[in-house]
C-alpha atoms as a PDB file:
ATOM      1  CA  UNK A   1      16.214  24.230  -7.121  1.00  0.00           C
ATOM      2  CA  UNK A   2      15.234  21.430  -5.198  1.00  0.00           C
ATOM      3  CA  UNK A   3      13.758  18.386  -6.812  1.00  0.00           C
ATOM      4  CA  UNK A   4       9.908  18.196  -6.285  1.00  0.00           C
ATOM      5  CA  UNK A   5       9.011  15.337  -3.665  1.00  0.00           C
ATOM      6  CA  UNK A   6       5.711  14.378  -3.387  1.00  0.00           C
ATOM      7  CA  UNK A   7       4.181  14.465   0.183  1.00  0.00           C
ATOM      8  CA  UNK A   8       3.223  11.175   1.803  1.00  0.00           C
ATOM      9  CA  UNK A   9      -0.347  11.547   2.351  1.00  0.00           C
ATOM     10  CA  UNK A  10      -1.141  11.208  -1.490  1.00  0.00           C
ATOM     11  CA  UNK A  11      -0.661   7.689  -3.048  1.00  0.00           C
ATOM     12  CA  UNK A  12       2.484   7.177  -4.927  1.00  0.00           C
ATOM     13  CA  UNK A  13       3.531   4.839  -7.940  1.00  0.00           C
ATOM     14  CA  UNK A  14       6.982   4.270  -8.881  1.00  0.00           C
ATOM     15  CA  UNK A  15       8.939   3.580 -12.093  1.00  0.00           C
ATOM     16  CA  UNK A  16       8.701  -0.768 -10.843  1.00  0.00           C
ATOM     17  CA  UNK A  17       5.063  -0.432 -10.966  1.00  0.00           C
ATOM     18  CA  UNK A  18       4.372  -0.858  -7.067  1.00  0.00           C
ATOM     19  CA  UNK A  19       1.853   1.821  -5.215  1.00  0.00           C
ATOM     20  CA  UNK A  20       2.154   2.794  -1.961  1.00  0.00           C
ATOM     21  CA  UNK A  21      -0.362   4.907   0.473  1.00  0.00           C
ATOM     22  CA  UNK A  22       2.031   5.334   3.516  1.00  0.00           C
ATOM     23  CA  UNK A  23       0.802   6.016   6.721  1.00  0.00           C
ATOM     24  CA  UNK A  24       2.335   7.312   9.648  1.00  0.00           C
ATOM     25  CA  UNK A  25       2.994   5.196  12.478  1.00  0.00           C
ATOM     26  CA  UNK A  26       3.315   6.250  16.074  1.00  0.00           C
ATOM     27  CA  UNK A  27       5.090   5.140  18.971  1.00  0.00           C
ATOM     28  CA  UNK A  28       8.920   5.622  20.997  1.00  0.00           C
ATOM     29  CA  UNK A  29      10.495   6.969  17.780  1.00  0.00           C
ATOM     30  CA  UNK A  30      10.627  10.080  16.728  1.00  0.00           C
ATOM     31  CA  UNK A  31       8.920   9.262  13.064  1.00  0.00           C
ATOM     32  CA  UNK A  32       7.686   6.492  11.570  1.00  0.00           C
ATOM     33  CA  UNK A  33       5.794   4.902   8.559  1.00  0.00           C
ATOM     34  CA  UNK A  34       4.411   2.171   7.200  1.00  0.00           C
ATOM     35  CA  UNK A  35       3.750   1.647   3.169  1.00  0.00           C
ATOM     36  CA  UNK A  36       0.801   0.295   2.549  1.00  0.00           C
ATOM     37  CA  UNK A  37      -2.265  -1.862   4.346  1.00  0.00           C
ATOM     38  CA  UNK A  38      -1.199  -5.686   4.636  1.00  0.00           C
ATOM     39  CA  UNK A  39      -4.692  -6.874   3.771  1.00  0.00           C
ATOM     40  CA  UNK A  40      -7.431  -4.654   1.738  1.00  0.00           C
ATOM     41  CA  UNK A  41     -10.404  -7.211   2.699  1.00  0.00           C
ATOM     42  CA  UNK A  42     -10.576 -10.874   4.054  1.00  0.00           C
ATOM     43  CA  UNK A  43     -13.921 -13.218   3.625  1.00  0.00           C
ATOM     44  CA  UNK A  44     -14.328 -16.137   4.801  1.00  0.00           C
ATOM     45  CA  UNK A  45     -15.245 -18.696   2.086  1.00  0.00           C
ATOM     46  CA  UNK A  46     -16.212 -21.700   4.313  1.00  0.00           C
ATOM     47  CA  UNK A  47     -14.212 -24.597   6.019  1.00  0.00           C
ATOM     48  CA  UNK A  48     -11.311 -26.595   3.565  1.00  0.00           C
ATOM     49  CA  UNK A  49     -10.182 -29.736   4.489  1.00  0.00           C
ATOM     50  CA  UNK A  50      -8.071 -29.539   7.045  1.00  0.00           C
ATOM     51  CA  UNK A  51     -11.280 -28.051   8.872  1.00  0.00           C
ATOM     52  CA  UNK A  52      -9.947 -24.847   9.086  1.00  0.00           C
ATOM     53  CA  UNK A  53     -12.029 -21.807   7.942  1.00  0.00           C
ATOM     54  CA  UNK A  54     -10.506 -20.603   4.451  1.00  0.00           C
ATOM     55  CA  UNK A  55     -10.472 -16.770   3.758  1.00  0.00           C
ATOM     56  CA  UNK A  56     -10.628 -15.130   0.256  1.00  0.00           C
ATOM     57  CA  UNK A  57      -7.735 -11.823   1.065  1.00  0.00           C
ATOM     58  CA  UNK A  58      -7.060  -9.170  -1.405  1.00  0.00           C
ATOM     59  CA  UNK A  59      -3.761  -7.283  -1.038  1.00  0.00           C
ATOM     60  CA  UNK A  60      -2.565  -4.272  -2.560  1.00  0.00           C
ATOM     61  CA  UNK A  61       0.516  -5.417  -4.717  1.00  0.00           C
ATOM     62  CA  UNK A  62       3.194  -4.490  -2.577  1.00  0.00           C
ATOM     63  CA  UNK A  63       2.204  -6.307   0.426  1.00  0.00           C
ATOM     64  CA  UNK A  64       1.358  -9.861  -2.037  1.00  0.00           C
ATOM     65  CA  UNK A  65       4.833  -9.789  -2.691  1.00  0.00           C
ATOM     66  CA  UNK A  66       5.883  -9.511   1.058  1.00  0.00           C
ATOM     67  CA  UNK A  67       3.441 -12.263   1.444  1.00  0.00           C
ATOM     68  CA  UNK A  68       4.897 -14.641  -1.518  1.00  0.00           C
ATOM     69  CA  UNK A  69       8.517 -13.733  -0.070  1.00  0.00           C
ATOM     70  CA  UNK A  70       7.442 -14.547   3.866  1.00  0.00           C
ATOM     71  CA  UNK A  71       5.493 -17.856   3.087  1.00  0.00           C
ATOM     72  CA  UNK A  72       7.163 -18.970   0.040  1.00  0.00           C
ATOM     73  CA  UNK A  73      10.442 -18.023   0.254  1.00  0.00           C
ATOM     74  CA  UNK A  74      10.212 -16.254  -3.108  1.00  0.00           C
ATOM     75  CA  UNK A  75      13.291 -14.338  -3.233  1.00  0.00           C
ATOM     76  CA  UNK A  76      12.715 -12.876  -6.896  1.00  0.00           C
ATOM     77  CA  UNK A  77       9.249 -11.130  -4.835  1.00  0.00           C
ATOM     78  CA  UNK A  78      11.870  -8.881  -2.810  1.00  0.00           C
ATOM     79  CA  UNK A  79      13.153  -6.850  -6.002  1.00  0.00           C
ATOM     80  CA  UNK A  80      10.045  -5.045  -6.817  1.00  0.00           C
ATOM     81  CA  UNK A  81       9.802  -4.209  -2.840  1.00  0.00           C
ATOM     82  CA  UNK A  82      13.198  -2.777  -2.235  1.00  0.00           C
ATOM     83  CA  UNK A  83      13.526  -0.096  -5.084  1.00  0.00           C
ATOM     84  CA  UNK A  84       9.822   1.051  -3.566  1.00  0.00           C
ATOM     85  CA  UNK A  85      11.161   1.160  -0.236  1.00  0.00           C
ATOM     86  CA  UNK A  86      14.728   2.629  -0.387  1.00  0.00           C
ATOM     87  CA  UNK A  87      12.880   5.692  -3.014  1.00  0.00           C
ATOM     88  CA  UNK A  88      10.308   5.938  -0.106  1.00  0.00           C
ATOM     89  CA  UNK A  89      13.541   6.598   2.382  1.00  0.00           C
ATOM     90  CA  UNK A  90      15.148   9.117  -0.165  1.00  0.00           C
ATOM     91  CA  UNK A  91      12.321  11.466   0.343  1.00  0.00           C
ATOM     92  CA  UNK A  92      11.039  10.963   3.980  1.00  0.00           C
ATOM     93  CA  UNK A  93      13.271   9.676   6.075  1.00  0.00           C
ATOM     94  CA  UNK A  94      16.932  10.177   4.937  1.00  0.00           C
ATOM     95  CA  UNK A  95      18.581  11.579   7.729  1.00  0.00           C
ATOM     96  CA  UNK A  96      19.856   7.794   9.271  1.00  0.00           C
ATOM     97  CA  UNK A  97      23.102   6.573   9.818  1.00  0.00           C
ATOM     98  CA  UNK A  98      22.584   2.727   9.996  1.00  0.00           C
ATOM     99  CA  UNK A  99      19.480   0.705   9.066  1.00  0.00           C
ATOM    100  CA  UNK A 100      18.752  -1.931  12.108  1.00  0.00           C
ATOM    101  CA  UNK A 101      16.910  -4.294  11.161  1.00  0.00           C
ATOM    102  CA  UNK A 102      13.853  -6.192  13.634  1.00  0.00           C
ATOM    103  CA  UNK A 103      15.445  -9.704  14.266  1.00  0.00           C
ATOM    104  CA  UNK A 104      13.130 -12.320  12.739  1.00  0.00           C
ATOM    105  CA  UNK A 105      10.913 -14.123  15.570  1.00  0.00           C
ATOM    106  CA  UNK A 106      10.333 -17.356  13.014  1.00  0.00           C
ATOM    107  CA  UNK A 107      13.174 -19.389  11.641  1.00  0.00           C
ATOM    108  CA  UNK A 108      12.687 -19.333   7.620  1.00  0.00           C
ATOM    109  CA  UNK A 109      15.406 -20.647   4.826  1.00  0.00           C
ATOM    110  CA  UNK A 110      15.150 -17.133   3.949  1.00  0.00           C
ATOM    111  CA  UNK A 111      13.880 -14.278   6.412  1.00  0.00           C
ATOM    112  CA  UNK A 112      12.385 -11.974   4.718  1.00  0.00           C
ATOM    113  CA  UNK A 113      12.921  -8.843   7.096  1.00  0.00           C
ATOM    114  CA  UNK A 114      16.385  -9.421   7.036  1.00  0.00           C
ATOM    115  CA  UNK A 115      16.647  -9.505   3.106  1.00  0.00           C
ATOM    116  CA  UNK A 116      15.105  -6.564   2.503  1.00  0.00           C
ATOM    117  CA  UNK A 117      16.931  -4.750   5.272  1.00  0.00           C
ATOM    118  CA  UNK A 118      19.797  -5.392   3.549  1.00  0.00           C
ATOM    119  CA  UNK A 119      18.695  -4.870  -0.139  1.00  0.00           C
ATOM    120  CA  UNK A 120      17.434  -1.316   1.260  1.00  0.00           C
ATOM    121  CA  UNK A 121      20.468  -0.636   2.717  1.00  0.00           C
ATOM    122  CA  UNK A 122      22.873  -1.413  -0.151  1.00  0.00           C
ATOM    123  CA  UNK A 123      20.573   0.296  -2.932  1.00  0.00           C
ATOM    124  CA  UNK A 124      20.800   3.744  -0.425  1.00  0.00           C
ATOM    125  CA  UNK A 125      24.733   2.982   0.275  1.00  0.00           C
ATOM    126  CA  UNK A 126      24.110   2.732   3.888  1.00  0.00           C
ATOM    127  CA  UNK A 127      25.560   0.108   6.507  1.00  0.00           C
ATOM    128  CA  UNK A 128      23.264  -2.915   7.600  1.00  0.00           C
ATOM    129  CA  UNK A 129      23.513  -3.484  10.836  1.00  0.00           C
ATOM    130  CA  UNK A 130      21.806  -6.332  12.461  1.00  0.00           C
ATOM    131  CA  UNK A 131      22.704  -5.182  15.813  1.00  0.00           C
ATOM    132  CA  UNK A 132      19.697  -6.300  18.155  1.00  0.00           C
ATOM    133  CA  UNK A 133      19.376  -9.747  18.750  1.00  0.00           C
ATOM    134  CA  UNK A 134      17.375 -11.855  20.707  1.00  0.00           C
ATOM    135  CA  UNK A 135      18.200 -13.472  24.196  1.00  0.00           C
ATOM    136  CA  UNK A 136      16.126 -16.589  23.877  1.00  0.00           C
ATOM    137  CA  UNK A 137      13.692 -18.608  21.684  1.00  0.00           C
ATOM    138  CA  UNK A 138      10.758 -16.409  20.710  1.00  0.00           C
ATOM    139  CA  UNK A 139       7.048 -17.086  19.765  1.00  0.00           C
ATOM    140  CA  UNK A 140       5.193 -14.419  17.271  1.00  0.00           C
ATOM    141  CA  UNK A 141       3.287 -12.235  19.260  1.00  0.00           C
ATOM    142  CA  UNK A 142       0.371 -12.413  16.581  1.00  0.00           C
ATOM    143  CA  UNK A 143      -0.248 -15.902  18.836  1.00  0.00           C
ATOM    144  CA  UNK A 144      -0.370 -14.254  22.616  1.00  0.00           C
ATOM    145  CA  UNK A 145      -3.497 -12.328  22.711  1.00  0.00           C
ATOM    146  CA  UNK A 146      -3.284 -11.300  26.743  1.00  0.00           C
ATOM    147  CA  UNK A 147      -1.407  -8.278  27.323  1.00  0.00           C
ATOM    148  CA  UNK A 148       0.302  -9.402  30.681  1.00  0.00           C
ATOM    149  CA  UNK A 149       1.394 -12.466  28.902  1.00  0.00           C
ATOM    150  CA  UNK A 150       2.967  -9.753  25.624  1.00  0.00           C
ATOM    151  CA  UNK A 151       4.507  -7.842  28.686  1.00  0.00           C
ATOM    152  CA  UNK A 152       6.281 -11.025  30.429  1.00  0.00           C
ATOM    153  CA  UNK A 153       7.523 -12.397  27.073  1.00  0.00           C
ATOM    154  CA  UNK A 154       9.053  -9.191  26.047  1.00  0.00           C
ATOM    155  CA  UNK A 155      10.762  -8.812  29.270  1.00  0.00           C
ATOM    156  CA  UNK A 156      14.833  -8.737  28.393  1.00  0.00           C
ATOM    157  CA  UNK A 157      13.820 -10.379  25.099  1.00  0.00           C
ATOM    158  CA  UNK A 158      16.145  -8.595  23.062  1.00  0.00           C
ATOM    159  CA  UNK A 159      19.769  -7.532  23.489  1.00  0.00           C
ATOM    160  CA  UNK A 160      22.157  -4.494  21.696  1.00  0.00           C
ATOM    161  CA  UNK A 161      25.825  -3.785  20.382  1.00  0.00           C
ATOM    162  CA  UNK A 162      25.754  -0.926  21.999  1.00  0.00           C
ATOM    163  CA  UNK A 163      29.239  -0.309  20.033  1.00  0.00           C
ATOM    164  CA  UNK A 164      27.424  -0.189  17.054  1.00  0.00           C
ATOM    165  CA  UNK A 165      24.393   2.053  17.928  1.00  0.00           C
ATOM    166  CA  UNK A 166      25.817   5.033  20.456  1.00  0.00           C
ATOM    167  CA  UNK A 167      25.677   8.486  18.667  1.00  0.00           C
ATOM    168  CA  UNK A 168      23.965   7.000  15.470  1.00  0.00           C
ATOM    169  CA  UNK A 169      20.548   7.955  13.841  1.00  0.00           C
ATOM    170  CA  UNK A 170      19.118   4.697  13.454  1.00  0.00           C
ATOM    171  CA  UNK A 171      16.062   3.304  11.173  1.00  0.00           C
ATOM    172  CA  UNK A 172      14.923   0.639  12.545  1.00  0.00           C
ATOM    173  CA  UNK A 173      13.354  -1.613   9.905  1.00  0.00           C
ATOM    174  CA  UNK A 174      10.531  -4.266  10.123  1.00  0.00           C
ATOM    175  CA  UNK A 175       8.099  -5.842   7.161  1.00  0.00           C
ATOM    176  CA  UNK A 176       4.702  -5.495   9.258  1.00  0.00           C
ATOM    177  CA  UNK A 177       3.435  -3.184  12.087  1.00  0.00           C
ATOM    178  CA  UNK A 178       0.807  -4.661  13.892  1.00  0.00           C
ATOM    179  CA  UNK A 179       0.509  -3.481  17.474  1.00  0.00           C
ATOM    180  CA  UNK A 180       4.158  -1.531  18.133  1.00  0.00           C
ATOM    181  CA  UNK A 181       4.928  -4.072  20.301  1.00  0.00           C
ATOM    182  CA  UNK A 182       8.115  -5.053  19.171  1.00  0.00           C
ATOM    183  CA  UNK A 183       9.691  -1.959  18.021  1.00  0.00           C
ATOM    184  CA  UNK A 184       8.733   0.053  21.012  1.00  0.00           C
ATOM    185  CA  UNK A 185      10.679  -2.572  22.903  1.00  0.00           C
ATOM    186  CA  UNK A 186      13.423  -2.261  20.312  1.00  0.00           C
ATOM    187  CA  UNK A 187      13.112   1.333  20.499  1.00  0.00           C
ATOM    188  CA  UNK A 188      13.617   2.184  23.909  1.00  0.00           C
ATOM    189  CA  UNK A 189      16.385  -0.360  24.524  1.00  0.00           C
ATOM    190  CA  UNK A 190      18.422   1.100  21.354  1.00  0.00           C
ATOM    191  CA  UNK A 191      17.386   4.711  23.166  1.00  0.00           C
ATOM    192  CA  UNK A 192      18.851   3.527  26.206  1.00  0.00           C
ATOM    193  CA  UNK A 193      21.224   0.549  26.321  1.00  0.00           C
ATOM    194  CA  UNK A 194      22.427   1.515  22.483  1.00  0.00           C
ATOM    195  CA  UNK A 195      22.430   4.950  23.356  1.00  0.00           C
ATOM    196  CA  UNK A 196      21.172   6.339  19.863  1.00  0.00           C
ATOM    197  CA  UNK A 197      21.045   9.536  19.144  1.00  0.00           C
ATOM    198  CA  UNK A 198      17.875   8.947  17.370  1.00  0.00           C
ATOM    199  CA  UNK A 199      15.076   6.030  15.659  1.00  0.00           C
ATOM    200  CA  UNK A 200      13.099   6.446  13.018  1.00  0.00           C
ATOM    201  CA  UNK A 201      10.841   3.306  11.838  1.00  0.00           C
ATOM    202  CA  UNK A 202       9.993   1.746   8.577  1.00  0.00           C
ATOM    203  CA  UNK A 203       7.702  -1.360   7.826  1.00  0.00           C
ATOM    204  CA  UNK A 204       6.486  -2.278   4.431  1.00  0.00           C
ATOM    205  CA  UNK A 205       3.192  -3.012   5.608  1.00  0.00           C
ATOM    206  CA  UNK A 206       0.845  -2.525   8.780  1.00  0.00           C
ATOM    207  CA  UNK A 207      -2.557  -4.605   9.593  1.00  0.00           C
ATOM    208  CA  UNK A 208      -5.749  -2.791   9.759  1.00  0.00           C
ATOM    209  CA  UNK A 209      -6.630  -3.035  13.253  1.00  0.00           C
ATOM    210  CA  UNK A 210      -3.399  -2.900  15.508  1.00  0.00           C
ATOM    211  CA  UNK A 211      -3.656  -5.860  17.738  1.00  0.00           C
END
């Protein structure tokens, strides 16, 4: 008989203590998910110092950890997060033959997309494969609001081993969906240049209003 795997609609808690509520994510790939809301609620508490308006953000757990890890560097935040996401995998989206990880758009001492990318894929025994790369020096696109802008800086942004990616079932792995942006670009160029036989997306979190 076949073990009993909760469906991804309900909220889920696992052994490390972290819930999720995943979400389904759409876009180029064929499936997609994201774990849990980046941000439950954000108020602003009035202007600090540096005159800049202060906000007072609750999280769910899962995505303060991402947060500690992305703007701290806090690798020991990771090991809760990667158990979460590689039992999340086992039971949704297991049918992959290489986890491609988003490459980072921010230079960190440690980048956090790329950590957990890799902690996923050891603690499922698949390969990491950092296959796409970028072309040239990239801003976040959380800072270009106009669309035609988003379009021209995406244009031939990123690049593919196509080597590594032709016949595979890739998931393609990033820690926040926001807009789709990026990985629809990454998508369709691993569809077409990397010739994959299929994508299938992860993030660990996604923003409440995709922008």
């Amino acid at each position: 008989m076949r073990p009993y795997c909760p469906p991804v609609t309900r909220r889920l808690q696992y052994d490390i203590g972290l819930e999720i509520d995943p979400t389904e994510i759409t876009g180029l790939w064929r499936k997609g998910y994201a774990l849990h809301l980046h941000t439950l609620s954000s108020t602003p508490t009035g202007y600090g110092q540096t005159g800049r308006m202060q906000f007072d953000t609750k999280r769910p757990d899962i995505a303060e950890h991402l947060y500690r890890l992305k703007n701290w560097g806090s690798a020991q935040d990771a090991i809760p997060i990667i158990p979460t996401a590689a039992e999340f995998l086992q039971q949704n989206l297991s049918a992959f033959d290489i986890l491609v990880p988003v490459p980072p758009s921010k230079t960190r001492s440690l980048q956090p997309v790329l950590y957990l990318a890799e902690g996923i894929a050891k603690t499922l025994s698949k390969p990491y494969c950092p296959c796409v790369t970028t072309t040239r020096q990239t801003a976040q696109l959380k800072d270009i609001s106009d669309p035609e802008q988003r379009k021209a800086h995406m244009e031939g942004l990123y690049a593919v081993d196509a080597a590594q990616t032709a016949g595979k079932r890739i998931l393609l792995f990033d820690d926040l969906f926001r807009s789709g942006t990026t990985l629809n670009a990454i998508t369709e160029l691993l569809l077409t240049t990397g010739k994959a036989a299929d994508v299938v997306v992860l993030t660990i979190t996604r923003t409440r209003v995709n922008q």
